[in-house]
PDB file of N, CA and C in Angstrom:
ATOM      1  N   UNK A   1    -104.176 101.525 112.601  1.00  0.00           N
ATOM      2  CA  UNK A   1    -103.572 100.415 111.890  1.00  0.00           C
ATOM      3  C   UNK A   1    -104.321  99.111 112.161  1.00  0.00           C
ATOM      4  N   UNK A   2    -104.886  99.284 113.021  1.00  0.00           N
ATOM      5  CA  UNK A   2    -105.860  97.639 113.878  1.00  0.00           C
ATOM      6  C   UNK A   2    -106.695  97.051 112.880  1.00  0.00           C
ATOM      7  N   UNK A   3    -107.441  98.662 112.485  1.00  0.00           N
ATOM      8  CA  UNK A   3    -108.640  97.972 111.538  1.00  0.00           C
ATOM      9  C   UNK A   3    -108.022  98.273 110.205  1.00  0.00           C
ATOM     10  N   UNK A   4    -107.060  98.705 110.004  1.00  0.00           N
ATOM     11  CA  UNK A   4    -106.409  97.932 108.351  1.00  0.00           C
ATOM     12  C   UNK A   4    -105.988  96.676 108.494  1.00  0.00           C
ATOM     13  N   UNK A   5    -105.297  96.244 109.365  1.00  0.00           N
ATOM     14  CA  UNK A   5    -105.045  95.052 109.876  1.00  0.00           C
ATOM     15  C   UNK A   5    -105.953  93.825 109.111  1.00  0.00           C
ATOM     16  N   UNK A   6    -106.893  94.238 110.281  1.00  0.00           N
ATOM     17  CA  UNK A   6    -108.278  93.638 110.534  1.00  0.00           C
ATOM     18  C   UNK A   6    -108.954  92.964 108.856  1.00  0.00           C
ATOM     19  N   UNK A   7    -108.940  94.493 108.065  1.00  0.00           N
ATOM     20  CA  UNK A   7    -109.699  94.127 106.695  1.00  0.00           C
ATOM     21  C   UNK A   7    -108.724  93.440 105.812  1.00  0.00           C
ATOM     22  N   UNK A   8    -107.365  93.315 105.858  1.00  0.00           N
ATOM     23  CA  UNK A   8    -106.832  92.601 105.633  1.00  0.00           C
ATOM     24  C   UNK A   8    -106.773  91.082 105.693  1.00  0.00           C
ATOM     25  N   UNK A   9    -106.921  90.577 107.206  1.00  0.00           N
ATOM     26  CA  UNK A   9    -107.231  89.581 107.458  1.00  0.00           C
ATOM     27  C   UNK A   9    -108.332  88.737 106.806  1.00  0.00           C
ATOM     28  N   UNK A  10    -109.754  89.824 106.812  1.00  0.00           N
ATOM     29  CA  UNK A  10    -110.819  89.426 106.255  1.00  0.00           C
ATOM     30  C   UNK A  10    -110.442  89.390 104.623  1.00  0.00           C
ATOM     31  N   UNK A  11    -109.811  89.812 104.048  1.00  0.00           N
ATOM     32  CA  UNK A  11    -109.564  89.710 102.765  1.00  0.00           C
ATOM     33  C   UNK A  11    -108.756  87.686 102.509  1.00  0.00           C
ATOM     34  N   UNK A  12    -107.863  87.924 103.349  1.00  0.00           N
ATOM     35  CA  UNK A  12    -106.963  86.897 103.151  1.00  0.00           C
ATOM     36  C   UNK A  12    -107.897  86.178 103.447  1.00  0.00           C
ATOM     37  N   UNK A  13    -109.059  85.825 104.359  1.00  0.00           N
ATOM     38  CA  UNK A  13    -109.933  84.459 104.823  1.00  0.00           C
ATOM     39  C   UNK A  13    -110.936  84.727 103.214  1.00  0.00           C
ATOM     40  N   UNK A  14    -111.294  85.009 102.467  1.00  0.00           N
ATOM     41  CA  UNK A  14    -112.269  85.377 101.567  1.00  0.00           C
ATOM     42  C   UNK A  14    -111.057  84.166 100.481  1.00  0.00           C
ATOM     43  N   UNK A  15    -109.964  84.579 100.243  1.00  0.00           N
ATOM     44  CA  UNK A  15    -108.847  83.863  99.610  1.00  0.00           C
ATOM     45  C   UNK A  15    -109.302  82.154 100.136  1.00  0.00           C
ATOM     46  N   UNK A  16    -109.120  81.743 101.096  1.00  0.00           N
ATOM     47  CA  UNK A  16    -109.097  80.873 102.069  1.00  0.00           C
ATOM     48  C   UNK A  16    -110.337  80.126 102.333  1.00  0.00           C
ATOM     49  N   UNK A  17    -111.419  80.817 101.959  1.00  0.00           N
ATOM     50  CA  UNK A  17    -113.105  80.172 101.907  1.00  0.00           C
ATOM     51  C   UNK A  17    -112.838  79.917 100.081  1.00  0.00           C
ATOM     52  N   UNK A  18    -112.583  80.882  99.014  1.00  0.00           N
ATOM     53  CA  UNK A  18    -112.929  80.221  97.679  1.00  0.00           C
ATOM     54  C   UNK A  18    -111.925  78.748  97.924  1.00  0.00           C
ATOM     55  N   UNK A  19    -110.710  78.803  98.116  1.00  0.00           N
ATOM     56  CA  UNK A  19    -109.703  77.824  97.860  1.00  0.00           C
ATOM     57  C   UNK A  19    -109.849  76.410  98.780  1.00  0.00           C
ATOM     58  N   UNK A  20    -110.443  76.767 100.121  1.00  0.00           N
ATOM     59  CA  UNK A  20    -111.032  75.399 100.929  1.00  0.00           C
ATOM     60  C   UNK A  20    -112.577  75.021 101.073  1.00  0.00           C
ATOM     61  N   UNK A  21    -113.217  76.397 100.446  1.00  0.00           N
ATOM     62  CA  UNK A  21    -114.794  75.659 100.573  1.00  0.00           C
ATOM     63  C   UNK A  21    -115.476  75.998 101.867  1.00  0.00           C
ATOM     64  N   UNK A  22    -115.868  75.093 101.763  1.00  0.00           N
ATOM     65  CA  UNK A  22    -116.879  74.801 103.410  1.00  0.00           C
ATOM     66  C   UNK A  22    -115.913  74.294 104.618  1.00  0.00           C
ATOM     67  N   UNK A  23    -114.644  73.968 103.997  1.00  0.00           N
ATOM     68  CA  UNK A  23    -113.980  73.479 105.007  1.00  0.00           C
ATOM     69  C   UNK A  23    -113.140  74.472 105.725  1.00  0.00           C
ATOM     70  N   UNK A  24    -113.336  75.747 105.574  1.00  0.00           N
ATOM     71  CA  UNK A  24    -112.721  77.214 106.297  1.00  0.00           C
ATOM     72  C   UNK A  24    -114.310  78.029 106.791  1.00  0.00           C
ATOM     73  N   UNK A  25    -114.175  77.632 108.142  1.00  0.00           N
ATOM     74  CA  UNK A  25    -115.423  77.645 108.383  1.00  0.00           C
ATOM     75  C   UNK A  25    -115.435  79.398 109.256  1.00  0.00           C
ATOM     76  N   UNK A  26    -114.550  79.707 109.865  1.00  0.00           N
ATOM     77  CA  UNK A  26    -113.888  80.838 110.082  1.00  0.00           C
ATOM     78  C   UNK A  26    -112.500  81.267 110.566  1.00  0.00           C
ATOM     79  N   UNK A  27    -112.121  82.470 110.849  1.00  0.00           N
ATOM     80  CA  UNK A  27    -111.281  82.996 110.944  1.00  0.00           C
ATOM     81  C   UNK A  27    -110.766  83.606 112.406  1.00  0.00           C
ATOM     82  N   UNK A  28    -110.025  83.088 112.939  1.00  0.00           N
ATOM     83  CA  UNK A  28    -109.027  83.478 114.344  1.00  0.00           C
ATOM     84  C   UNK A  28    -108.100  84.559 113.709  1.00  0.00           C
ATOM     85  N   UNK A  29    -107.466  85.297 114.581  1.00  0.00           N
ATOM     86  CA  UNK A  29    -106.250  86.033 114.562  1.00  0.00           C
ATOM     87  C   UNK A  29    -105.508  86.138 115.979  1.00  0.00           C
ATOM     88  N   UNK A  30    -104.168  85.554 115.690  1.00  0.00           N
ATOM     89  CA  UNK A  30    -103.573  85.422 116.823  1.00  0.00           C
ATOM     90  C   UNK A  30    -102.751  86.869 117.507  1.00  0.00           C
ATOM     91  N   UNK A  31    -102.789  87.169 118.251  1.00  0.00           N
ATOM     92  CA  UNK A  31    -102.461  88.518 118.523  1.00  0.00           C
ATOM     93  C   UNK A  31    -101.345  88.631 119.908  1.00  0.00           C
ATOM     94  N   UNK A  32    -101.056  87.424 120.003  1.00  0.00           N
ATOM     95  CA  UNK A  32     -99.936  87.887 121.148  1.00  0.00           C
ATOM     96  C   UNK A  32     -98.730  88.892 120.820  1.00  0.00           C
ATOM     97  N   UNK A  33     -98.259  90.028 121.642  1.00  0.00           N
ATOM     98  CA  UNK A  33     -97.206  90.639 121.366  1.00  0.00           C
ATOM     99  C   UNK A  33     -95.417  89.894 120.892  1.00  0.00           C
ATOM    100  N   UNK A  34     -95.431  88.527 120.987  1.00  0.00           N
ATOM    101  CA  UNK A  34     -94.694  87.490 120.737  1.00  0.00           C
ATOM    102  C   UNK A  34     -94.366  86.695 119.591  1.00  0.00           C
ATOM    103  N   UNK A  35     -93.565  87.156 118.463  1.00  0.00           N
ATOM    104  CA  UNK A  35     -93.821  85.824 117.537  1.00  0.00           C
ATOM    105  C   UNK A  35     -94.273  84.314 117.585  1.00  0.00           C
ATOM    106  N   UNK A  36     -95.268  84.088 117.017  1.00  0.00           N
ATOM    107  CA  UNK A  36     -95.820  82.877 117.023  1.00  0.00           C
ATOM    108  C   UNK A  36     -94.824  81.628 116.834  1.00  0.00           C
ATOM    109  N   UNK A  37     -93.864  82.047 115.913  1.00  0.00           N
ATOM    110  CA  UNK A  37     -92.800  80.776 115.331  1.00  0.00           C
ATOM    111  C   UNK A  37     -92.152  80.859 116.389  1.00  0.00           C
ATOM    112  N   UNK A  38     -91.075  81.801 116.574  1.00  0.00           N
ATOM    113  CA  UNK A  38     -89.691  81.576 117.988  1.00  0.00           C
ATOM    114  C   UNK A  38     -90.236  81.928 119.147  1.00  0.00           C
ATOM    115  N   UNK A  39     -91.672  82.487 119.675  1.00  0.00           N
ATOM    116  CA  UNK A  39     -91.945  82.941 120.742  1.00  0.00           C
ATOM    117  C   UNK A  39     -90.941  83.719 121.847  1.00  0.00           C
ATOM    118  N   UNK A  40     -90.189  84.576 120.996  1.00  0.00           N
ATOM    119  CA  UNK A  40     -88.873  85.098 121.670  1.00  0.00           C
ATOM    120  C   UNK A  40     -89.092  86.424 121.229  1.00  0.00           C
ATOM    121  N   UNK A  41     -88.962  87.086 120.252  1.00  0.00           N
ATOM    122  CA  UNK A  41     -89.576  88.403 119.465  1.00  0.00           C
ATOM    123  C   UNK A  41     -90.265  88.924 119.727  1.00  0.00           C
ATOM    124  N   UNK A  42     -90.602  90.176 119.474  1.00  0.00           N
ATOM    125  CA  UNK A  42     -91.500  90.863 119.470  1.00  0.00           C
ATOM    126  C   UNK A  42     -92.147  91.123 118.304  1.00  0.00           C
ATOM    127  N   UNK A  43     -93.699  91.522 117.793  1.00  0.00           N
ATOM    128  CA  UNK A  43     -94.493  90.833 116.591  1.00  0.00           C
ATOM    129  C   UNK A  43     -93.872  92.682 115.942  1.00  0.00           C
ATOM    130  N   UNK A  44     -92.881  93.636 115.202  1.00  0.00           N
ATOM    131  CA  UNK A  44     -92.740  94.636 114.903  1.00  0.00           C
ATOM    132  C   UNK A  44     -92.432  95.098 113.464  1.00  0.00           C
ATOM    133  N   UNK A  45     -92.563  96.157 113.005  1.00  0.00           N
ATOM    134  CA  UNK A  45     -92.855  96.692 111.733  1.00  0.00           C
ATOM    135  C   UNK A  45     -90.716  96.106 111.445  1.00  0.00           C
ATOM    136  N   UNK A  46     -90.696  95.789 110.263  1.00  0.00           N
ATOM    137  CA  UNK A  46     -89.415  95.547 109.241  1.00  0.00           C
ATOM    138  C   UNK A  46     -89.362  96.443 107.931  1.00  0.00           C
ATOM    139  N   UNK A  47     -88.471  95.911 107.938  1.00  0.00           N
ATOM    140  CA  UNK A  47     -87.678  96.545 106.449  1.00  0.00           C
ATOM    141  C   UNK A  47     -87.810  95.781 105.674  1.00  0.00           C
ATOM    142  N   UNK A  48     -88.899  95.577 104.443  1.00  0.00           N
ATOM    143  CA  UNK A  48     -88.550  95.129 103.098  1.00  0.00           C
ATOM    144  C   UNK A  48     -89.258  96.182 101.801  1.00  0.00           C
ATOM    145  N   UNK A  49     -87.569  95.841 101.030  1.00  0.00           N
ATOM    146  CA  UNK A  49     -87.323  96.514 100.284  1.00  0.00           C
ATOM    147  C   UNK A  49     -87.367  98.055 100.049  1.00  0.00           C
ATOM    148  N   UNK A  50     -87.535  98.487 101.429  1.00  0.00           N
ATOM    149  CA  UNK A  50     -86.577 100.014 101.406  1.00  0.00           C
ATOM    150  C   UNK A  50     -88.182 100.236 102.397  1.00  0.00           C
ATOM    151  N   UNK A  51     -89.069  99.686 102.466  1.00  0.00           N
ATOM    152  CA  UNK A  51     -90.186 100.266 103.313  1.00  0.00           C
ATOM    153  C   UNK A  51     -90.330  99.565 104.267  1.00  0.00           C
ATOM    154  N   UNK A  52     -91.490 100.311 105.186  1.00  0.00           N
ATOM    155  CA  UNK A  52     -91.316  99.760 107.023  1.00  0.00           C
ATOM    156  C   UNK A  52     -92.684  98.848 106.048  1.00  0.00           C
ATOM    157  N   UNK A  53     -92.649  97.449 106.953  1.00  0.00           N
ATOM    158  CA  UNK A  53     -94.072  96.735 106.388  1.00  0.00           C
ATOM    159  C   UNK A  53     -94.129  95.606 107.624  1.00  0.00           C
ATOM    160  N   UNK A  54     -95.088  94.432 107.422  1.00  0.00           N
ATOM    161  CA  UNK A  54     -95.679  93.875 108.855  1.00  0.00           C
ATOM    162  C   UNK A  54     -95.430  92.691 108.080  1.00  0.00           C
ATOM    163  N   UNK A  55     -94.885  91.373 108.815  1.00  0.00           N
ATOM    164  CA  UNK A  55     -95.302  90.209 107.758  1.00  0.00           C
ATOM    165  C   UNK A  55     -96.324  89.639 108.212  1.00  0.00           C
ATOM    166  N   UNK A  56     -97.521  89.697 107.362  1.00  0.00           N
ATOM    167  CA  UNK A  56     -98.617  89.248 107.568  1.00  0.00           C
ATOM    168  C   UNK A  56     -99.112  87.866 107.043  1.00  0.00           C
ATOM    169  N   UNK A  57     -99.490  86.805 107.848  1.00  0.00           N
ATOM    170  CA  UNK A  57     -99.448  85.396 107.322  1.00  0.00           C
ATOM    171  C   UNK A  57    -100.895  84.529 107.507  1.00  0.00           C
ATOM    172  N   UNK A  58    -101.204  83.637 106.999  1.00  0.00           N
ATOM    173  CA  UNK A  58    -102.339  83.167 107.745  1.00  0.00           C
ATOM    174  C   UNK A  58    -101.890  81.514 107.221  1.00  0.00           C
ATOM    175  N   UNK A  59    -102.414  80.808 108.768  1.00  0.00           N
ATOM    176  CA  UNK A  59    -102.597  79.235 108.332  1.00  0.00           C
ATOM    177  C   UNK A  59    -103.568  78.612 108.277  1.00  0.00           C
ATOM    178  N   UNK A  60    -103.868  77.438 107.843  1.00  0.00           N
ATOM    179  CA  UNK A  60    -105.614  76.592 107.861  1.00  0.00           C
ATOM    180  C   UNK A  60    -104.826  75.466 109.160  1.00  0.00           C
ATOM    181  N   UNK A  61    -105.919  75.883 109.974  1.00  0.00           N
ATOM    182  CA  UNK A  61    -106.264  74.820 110.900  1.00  0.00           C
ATOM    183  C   UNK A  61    -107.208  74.171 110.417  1.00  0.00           C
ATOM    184  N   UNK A  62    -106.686  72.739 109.916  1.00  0.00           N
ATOM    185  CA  UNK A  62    -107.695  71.801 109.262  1.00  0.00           C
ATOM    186  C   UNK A  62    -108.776  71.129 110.285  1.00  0.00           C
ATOM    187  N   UNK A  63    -107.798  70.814 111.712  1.00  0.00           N
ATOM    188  CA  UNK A  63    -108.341  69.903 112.415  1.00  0.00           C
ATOM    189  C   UNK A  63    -109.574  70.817 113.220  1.00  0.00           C
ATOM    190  N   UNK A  64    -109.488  72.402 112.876  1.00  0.00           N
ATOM    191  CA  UNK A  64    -110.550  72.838 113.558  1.00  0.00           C
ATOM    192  C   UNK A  64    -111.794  73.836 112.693  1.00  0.00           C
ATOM    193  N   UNK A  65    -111.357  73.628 111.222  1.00  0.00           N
ATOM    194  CA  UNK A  65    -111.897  74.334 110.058  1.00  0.00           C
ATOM    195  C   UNK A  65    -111.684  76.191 109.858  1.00  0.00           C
ATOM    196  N   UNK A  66    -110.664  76.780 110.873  1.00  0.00           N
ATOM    197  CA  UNK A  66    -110.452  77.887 111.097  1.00  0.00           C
ATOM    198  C   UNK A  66    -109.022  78.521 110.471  1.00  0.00           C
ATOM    199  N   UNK A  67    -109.156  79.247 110.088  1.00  0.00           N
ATOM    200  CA  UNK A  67    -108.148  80.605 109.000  1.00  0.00           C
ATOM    201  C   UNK A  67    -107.427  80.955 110.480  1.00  0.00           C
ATOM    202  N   UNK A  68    -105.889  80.770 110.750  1.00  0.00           N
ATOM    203  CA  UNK A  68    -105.378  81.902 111.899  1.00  0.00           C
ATOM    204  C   UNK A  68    -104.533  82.490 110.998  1.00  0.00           C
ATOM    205  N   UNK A  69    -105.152  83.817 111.014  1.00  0.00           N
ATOM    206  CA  UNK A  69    -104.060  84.731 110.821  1.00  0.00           C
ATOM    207  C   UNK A  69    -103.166  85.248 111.904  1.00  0.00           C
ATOM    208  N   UNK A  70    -102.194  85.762 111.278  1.00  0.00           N
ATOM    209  CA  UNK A  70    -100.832  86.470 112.313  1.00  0.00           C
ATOM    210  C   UNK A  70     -99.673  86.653 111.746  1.00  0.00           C
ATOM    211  N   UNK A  71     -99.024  87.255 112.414  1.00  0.00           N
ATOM    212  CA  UNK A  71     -98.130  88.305 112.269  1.00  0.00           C
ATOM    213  C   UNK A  71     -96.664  87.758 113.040  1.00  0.00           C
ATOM    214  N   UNK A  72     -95.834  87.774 111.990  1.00  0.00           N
ATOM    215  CA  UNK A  72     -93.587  87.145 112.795  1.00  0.00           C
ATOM    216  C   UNK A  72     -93.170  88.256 112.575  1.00  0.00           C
ATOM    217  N   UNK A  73     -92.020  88.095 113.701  1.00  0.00           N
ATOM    218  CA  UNK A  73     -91.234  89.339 114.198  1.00  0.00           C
ATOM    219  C   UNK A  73     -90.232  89.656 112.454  1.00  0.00           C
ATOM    220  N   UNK A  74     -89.699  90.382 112.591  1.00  0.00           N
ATOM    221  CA  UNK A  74     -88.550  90.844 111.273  1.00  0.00           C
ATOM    222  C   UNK A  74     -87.653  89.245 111.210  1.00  0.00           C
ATOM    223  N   UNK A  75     -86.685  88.713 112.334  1.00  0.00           N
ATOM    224  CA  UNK A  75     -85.843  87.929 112.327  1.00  0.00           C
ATOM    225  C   UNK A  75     -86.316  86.727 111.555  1.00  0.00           C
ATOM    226  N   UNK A  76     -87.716  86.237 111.925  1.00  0.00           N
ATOM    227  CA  UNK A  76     -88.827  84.416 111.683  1.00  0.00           C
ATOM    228  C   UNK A  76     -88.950  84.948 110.344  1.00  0.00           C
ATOM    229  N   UNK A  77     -89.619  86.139 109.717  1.00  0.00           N
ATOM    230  CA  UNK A  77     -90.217  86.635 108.878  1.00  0.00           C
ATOM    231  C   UNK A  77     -88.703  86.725 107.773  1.00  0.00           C
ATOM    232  N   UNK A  78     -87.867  87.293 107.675  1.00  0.00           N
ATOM    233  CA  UNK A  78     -86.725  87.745 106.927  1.00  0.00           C
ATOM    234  C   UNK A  78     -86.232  85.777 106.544  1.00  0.00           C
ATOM    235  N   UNK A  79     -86.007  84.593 107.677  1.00  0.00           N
ATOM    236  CA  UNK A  79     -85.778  83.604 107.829  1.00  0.00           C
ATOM    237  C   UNK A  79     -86.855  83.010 106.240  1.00  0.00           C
ATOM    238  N   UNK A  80     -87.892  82.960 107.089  1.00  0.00           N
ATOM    239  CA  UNK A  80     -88.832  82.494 105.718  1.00  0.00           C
ATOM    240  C   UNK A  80     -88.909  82.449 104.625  1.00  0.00           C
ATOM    241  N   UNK A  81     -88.589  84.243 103.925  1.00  0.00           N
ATOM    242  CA  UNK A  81     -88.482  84.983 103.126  1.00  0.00           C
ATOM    243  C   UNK A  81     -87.062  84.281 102.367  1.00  0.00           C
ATOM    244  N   UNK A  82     -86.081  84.295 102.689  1.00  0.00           N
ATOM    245  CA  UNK A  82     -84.982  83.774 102.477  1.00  0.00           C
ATOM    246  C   UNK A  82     -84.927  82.531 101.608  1.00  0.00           C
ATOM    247  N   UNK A  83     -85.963  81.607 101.827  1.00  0.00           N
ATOM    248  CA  UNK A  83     -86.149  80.205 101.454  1.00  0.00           C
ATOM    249  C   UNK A  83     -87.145  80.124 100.029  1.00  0.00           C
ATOM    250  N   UNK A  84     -86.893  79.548  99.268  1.00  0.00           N
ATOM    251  CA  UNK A  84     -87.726  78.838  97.696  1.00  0.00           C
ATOM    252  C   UNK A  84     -89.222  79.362  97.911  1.00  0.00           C
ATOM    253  N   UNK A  85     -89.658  79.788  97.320  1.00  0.00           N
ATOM    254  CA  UNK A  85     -91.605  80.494  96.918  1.00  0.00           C
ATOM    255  C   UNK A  85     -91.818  79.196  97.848  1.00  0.00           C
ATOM    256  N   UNK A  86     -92.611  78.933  98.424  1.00  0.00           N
ATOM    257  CA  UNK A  86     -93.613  77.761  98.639  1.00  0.00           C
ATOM    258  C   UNK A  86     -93.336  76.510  99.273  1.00  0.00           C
ATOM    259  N   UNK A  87     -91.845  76.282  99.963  1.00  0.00           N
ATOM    260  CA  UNK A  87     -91.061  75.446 100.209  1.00  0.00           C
ATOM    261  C   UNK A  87     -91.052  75.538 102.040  1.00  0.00           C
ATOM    262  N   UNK A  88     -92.040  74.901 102.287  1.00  0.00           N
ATOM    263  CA  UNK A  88     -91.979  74.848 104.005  1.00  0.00           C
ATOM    264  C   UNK A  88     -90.311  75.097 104.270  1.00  0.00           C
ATOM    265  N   UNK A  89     -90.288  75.619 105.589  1.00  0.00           N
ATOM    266  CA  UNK A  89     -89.268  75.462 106.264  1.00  0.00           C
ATOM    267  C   UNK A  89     -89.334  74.451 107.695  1.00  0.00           C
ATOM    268  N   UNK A  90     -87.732  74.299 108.600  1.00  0.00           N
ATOM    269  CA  UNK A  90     -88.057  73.197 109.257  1.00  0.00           C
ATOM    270  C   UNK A  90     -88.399  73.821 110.316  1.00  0.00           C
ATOM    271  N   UNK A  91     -88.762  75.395 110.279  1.00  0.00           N
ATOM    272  CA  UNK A  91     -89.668  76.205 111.439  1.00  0.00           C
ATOM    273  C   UNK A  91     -91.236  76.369 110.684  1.00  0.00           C
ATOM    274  N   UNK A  92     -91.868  75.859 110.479  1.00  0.00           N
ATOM    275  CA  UNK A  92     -92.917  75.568 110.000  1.00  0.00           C
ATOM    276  C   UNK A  92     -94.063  74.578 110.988  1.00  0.00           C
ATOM    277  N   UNK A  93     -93.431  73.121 110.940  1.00  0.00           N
ATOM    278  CA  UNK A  93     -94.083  72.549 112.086  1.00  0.00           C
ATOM    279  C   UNK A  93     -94.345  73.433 113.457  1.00  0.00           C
ATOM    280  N   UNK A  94     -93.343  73.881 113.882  1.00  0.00           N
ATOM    281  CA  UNK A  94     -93.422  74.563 115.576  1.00  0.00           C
ATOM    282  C   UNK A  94     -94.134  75.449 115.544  1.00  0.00           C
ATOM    283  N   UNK A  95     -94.251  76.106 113.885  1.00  0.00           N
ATOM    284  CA  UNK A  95     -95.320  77.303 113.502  1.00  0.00           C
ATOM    285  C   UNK A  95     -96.737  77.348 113.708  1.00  0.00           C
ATOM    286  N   UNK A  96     -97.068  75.838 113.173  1.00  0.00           N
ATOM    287  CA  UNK A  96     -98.056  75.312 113.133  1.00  0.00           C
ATOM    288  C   UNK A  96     -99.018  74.995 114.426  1.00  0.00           C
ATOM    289  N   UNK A  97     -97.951  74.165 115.225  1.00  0.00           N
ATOM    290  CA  UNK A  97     -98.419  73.831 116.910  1.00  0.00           C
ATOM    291  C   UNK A  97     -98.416  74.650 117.655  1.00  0.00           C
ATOM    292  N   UNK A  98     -97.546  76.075 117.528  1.00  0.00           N
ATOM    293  CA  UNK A  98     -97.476  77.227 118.368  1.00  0.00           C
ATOM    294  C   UNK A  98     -99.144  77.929 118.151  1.00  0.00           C
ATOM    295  N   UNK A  99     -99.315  78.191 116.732  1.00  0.00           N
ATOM    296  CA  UNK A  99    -100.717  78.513 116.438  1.00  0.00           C
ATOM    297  C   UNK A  99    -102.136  77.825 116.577  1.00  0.00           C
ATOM    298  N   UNK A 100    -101.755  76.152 116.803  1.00  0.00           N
ATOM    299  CA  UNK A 100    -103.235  75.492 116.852  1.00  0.00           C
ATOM    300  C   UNK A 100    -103.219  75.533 118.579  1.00  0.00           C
ATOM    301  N   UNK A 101    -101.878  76.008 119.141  1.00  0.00           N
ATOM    302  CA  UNK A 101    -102.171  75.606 120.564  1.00  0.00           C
ATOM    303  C   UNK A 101    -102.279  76.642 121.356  1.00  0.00           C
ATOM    304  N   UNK A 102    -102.120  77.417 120.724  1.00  0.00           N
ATOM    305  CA  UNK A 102    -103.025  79.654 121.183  1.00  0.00           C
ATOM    306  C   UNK A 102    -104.146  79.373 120.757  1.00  0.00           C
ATOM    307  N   UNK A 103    -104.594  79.310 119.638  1.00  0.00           N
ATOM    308  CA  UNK A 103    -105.919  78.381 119.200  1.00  0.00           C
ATOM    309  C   UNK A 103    -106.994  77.753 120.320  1.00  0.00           C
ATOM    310  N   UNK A 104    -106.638  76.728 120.460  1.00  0.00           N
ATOM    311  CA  UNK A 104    -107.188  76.096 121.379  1.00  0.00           C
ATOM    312  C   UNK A 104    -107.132  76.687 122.701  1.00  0.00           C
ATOM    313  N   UNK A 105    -105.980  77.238 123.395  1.00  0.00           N
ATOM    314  CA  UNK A 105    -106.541  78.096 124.641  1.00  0.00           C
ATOM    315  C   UNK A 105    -107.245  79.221 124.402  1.00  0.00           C
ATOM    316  N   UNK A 106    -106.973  79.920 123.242  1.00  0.00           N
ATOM    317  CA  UNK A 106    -108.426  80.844 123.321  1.00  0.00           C
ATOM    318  C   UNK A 106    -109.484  80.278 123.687  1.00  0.00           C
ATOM    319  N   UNK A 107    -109.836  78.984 122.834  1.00  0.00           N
ATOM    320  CA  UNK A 107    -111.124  78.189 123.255  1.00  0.00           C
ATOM    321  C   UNK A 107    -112.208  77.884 124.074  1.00  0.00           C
ATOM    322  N   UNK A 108    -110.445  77.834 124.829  1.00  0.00           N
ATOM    323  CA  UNK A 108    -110.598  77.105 126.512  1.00  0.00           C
ATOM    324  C   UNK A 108    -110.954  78.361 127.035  1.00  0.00           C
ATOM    325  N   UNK A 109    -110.490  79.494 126.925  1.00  0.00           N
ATOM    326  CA  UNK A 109    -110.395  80.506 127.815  1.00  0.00           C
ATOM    327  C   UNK A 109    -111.921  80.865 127.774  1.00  0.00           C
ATOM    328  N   UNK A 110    -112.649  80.334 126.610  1.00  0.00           N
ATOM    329  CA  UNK A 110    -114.294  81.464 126.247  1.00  0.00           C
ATOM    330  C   UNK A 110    -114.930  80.627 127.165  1.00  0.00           C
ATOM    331  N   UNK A 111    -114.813  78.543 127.103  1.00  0.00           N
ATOM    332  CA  UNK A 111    -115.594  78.035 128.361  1.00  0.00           C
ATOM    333  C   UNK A 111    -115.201  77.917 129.681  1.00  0.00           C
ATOM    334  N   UNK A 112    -113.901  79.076 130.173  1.00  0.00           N
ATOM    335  CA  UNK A 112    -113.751  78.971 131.456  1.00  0.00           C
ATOM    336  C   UNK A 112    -114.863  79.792 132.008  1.00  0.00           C
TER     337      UNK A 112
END
């Protein structure tokens, strides 16, 4: 499942280079066993619409030109889902900083 995953991801950043340009310069994937939004969850297969499936997401880190993809537990994911096509939610921000700030300690972690 890793490397379906995987070509997935690379599909969604291909989305993400026509639509930002030069300014999606590459692609992270965040992989903690933890939902990224509530950091309480576990990242696990759900139920939509009668099949087991993964919610698979990706954000633009503007401030660092990088695609993170990743993956919310059923509860963050079903939450989202729930809300208007395209209409942030007010778990969105924490979404955002939870991901630029795994982000950045990866970073840190390559020049320790």
């Amino acid at each position: 499942m890793a490397s379906e995953t995987e070509k997935f991801f690379k599909e969604i950043y291909k989305t993400f280079k026509a639509h930002f340009g030069d300014a999606a310069k590459h692609y992270w994937v965040y992989d903690s066993d933890l939902c990224p939004c509530c950091q309480t969850w576990p990242i696990e297969l759900m139920d939509y619409k009668g099949e087991e499936a993964l919610s698979v997401n990706a954000y633009m880190y503007r401030d660092r030109g990088v695609m993170i993809a990743y993956l919310l537990c059923p509860a963050c994911a079903e939450f989202i889902m729930a809300q208007p096509h395209g209409v942030p939610t007010a778990m969105h921000p924490t979404l955002e900083k939870n991901l630029a700030d795994a982000y950045l300690r990866h970073l840190n972690s390559m020049n320790a």
